[in-house]
C-alpha atoms as a PDB file:
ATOM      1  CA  UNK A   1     -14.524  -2.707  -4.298  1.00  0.00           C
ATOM      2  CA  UNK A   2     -14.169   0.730  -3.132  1.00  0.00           C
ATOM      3  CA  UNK A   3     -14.297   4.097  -6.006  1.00  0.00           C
ATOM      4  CA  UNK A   4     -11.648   6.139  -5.640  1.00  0.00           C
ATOM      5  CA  UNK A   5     -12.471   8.554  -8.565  1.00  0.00           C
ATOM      6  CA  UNK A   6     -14.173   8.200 -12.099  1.00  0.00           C
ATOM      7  CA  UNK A   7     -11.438   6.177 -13.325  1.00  0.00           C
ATOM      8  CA  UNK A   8     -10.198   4.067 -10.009  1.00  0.00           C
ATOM      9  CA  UNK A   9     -11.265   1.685  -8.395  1.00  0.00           C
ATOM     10  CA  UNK A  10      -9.712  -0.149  -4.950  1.00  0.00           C
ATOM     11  CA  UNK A  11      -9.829  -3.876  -4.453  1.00  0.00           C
ATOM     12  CA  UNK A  12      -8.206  -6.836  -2.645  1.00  0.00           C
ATOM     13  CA  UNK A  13      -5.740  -8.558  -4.719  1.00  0.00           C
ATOM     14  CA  UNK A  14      -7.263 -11.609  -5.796  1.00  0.00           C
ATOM     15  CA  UNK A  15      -6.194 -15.053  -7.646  1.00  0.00           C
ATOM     16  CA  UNK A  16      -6.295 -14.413 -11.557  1.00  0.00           C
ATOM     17  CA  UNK A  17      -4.521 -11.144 -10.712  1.00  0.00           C
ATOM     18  CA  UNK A  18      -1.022 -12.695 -11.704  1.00  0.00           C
ATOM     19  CA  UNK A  19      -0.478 -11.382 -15.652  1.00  0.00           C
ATOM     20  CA  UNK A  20      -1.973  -7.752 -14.550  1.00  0.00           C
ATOM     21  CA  UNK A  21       0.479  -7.354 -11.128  1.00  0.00           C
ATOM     22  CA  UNK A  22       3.741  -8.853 -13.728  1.00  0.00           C
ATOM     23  CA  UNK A  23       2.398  -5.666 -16.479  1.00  0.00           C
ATOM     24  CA  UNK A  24       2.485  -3.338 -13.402  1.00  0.00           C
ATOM     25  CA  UNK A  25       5.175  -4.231 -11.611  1.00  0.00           C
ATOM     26  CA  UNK A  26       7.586  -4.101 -15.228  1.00  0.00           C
ATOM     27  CA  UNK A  27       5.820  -1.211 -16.214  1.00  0.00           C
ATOM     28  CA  UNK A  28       7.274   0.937 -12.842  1.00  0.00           C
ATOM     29  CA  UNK A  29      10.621  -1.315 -12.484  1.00  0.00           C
ATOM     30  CA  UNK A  30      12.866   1.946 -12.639  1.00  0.00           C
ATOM     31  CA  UNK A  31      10.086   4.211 -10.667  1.00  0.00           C
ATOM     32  CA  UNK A  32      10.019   1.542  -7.708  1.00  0.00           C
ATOM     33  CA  UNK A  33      13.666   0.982  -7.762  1.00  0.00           C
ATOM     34  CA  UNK A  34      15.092   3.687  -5.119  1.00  0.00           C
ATOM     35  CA  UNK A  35      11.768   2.281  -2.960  1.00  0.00           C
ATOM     36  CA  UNK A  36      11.896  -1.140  -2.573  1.00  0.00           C
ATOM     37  CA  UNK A  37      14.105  -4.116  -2.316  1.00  0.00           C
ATOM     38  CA  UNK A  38      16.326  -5.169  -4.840  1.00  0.00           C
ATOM     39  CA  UNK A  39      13.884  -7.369  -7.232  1.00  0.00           C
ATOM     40  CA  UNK A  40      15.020 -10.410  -8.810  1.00  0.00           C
ATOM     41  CA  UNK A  41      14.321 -11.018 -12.536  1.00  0.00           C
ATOM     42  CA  UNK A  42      11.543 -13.404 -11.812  1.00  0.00           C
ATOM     43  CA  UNK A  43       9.683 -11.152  -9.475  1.00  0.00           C
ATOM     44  CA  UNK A  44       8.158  -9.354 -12.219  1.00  0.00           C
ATOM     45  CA  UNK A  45       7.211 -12.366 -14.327  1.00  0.00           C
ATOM     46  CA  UNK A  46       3.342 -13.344 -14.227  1.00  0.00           C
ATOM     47  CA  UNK A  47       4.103 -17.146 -12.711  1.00  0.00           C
ATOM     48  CA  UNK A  48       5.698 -15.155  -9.824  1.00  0.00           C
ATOM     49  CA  UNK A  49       2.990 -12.977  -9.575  1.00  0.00           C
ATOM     50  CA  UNK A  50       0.262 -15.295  -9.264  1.00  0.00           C
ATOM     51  CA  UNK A  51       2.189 -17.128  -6.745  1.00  0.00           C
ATOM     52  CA  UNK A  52       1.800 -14.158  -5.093  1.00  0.00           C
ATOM     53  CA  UNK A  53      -1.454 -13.144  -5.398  1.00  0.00           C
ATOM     54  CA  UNK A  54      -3.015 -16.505  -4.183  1.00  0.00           C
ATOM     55  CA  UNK A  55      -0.851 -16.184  -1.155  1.00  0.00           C
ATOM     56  CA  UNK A  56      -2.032 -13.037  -0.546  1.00  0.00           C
ATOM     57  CA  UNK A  57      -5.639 -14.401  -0.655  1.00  0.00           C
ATOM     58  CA  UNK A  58      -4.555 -17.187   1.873  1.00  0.00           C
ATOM     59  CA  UNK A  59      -3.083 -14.033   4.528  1.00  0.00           C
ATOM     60  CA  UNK A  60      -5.646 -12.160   3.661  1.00  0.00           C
ATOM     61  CA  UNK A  61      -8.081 -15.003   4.820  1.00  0.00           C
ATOM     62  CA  UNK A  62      -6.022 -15.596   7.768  1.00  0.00           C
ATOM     63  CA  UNK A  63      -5.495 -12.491   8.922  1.00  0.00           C
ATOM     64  CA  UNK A  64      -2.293 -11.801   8.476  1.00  0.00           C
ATOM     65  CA  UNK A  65      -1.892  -8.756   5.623  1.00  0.00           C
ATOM     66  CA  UNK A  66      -4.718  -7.807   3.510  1.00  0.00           C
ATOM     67  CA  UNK A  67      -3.183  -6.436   0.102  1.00  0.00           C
ATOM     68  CA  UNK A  68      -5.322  -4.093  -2.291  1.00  0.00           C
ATOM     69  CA  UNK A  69      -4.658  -3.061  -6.045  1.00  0.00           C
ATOM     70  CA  UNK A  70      -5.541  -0.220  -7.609  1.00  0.00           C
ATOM     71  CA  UNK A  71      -7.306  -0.788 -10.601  1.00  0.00           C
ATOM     72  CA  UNK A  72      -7.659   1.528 -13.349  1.00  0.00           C
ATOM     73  CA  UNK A  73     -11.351   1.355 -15.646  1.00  0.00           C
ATOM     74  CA  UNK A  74      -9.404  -0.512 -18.474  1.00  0.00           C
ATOM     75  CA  UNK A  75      -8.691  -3.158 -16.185  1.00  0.00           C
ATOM     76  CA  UNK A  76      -4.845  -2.737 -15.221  1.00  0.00           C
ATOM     77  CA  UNK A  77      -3.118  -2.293 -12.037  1.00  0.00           C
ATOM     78  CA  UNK A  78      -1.732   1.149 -11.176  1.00  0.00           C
ATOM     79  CA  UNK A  79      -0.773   0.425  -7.875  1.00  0.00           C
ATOM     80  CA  UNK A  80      -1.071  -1.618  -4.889  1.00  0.00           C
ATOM     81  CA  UNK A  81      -1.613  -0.683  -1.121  1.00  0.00           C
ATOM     82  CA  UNK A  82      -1.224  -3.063   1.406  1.00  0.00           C
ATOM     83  CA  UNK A  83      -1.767  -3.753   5.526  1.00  0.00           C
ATOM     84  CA  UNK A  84       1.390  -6.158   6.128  1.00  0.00           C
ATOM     85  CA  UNK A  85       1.651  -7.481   9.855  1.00  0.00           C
ATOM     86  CA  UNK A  86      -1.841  -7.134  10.823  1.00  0.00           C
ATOM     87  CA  UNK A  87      -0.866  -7.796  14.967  1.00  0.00           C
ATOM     88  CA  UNK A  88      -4.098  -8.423  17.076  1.00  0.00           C
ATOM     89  CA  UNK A  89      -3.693  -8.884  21.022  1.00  0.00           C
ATOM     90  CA  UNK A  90      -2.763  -5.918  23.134  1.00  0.00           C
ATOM     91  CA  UNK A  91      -1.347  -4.069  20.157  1.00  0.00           C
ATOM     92  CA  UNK A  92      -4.329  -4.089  17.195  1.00  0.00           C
ATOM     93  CA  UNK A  93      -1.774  -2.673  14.853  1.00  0.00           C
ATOM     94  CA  UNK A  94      -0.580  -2.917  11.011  1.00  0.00           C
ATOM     95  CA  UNK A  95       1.989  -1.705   8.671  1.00  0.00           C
ATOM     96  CA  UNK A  96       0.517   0.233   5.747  1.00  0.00           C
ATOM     97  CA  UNK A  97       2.595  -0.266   2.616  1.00  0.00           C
ATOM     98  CA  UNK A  98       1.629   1.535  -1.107  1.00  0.00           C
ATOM     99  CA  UNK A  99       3.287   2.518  -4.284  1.00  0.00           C
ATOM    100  CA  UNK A 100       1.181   4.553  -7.507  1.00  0.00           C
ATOM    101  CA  UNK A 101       1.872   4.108 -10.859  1.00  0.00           C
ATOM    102  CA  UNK A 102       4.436   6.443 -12.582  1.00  0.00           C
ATOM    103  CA  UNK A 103       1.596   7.551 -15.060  1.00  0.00           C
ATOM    104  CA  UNK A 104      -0.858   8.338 -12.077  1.00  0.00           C
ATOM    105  CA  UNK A 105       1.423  10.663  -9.801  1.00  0.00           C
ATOM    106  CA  UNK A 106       0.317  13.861  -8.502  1.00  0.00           C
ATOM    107  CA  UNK A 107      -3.416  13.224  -9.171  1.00  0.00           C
ATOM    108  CA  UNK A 108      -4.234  12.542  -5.191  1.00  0.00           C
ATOM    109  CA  UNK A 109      -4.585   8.646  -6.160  1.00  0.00           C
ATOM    110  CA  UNK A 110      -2.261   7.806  -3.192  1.00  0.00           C
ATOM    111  CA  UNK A 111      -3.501   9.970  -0.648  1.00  0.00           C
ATOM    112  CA  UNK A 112      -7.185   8.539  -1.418  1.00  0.00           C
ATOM    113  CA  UNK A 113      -6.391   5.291  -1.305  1.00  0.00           C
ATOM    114  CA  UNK A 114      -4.134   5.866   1.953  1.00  0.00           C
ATOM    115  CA  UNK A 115      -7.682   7.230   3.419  1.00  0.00           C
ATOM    116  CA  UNK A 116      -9.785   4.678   1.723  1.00  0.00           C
ATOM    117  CA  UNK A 117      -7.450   1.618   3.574  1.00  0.00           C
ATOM    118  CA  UNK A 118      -7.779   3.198   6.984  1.00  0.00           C
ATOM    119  CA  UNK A 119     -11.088   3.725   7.329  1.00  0.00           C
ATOM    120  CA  UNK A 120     -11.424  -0.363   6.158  1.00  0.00           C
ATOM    121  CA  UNK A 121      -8.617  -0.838   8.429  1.00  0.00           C
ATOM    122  CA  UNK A 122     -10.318   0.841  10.901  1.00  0.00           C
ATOM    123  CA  UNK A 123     -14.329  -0.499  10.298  1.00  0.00           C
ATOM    124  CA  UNK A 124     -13.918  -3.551   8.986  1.00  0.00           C
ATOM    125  CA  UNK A 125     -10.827  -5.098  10.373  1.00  0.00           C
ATOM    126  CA  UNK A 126     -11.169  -2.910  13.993  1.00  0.00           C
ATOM    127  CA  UNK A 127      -7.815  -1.921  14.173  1.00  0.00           C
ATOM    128  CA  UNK A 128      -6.112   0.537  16.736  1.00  0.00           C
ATOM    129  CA  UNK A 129      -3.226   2.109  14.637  1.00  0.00           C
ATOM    130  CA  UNK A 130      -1.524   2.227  11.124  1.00  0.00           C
ATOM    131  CA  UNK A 131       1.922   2.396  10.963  1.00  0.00           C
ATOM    132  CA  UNK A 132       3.796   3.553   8.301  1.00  0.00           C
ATOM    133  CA  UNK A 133       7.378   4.969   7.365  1.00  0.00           C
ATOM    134  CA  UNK A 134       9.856   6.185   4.538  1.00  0.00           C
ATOM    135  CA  UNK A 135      13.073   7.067   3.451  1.00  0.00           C
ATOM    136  CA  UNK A 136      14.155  10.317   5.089  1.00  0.00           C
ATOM    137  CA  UNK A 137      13.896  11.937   1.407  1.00  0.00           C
ATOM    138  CA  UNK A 138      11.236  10.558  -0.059  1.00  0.00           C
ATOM    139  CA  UNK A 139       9.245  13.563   0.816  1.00  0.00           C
ATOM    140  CA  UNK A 140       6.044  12.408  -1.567  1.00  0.00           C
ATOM    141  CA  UNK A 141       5.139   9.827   0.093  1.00  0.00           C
ATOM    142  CA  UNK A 142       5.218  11.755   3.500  1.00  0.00           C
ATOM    143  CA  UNK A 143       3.095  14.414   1.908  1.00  0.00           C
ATOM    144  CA  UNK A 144       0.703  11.853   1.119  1.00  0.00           C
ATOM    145  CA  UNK A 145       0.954  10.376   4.889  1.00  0.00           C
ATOM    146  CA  UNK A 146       0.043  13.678   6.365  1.00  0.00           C
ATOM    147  CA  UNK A 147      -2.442  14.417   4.257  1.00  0.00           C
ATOM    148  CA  UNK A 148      -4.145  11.623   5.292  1.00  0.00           C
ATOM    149  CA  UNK A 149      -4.070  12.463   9.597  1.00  0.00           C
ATOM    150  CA  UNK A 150      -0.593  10.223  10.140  1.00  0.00           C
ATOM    151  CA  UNK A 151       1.990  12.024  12.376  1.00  0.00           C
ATOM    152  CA  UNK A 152       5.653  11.567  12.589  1.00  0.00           C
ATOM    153  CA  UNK A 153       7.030   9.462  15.282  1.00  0.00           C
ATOM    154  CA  UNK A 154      10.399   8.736  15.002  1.00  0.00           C
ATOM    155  CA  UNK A 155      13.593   7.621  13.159  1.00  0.00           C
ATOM    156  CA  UNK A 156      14.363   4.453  12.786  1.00  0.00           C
ATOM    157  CA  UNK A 157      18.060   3.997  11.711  1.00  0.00           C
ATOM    158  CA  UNK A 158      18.925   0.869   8.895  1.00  0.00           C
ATOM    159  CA  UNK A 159      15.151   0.147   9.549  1.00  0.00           C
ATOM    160  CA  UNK A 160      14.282  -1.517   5.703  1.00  0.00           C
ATOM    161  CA  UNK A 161      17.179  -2.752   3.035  1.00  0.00           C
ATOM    162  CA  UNK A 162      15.633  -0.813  -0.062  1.00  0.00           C
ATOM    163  CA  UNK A 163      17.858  -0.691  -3.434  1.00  0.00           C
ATOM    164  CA  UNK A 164      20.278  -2.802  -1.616  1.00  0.00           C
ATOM    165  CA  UNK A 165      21.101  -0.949   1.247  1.00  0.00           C
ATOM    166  CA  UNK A 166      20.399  -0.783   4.447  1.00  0.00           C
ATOM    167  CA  UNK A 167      18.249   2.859   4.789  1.00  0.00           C
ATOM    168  CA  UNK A 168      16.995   4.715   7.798  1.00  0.00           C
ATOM    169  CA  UNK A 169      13.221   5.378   7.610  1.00  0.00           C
ATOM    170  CA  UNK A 170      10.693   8.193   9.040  1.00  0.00           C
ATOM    171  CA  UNK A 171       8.383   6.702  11.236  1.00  0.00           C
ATOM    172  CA  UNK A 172       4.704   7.829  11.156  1.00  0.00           C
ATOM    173  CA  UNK A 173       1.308   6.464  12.865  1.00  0.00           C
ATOM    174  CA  UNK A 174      -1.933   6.928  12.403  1.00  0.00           C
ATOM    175  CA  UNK A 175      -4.585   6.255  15.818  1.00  0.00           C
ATOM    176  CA  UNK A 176      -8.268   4.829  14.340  1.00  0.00           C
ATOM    177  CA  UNK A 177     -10.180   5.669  17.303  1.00  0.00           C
ATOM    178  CA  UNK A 178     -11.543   8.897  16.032  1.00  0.00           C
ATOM    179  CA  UNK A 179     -13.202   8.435  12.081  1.00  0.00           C
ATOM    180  CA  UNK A 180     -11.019   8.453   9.022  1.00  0.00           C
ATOM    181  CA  UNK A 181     -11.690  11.259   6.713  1.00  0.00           C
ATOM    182  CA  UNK A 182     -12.867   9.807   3.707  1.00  0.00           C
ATOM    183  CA  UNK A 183     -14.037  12.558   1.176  1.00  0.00           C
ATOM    184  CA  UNK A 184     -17.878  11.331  -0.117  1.00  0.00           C
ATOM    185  CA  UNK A 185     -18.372   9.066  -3.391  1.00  0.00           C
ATOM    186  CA  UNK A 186     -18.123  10.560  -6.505  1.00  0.00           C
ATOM    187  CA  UNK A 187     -21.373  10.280  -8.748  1.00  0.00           C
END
């Protein structure tokens, strides 16, 4: 587990997490909506969600993604930030992935977390480079990308189909040879 602040805390997703990732998930179903894929109705049901929080255990043990939550001090899950794609072999690379609860915007949880995951990325798992992108507006999350040392790369056109359409993406990177900022531990 890694603090984030007094009241957050950042952890691998882990079987059991099912119930908690269904509350979250149908909790932020309108704030994810312009983000993501299209979700059907089951995706936000806690059978689903276990189902996909002991796969993510399996990846994670295989070293293929390594997904985090977010967890709040009361126990629930107010947000999720993931390494998808973790490619080893002349490349050492990963996609970095993350969404915040719409009741914990603005309060530097994302940024945090974005620097908490690359310095793990970067310690623990070795990696060369983070790669991330958004939609051309989503100008929050690219705030939250430079903040934490990522520069813009590139354009890809029709990269992702979020909210059902095919949607051309900012491309941004992030090189983990020099140290991560992390800001120290709170007391």
């Amino acid at each position: 587990m890694l603090p984030l602040d007094a009241e957050h805390v950042l952890r691998p997703v882990k079987t059991g997490d099912g119930a908690a990732l269904a509350r979250a998930y149908s909790a932020n179903r309108e704030h994810l909506a312009p983000w993501e894929p299209l979700r059907e109705p089951e995706f936000f049901t806690p059978h689903w969600q276990e189902f996909h929080a002991e796969q993510c255990v399996i990846e994670a043990s295989a070293g293929r993604n390594i997904r985090f939550v977010i967890e709040s001090s009361d126990g629930e899950i107010r947000g999720r930030i993931n390494l998808n794609n973790i490619v080893r072999g002349a490349f050492w690379s990963a996609d970095l992935g993350y969404w915040i609860d719409r009741t914990r915007l603005r309060r530097g949880l994302a940024s945090q977390s974005v620097r908490r995951v690359a310095a793990y990325a970067r310690d623990e798992v070795r990696l060369h480079r983070l790669q991330a992108a958004t939609l051309l507006h989503n100008t929050g999350s690219q705030r939250v990308l430079a903040d934490a040392g990522f520069e813009r790369i590139g354009i890809a056109a029709q990269y992702l189909r979020i909210a059902g359409d095919w949607q051309d993406h900012l491309l941004f990177q992030l090189l983990l040879d020099e140290p991560v900022s992390v800001p120290p531990e709170r007391p």
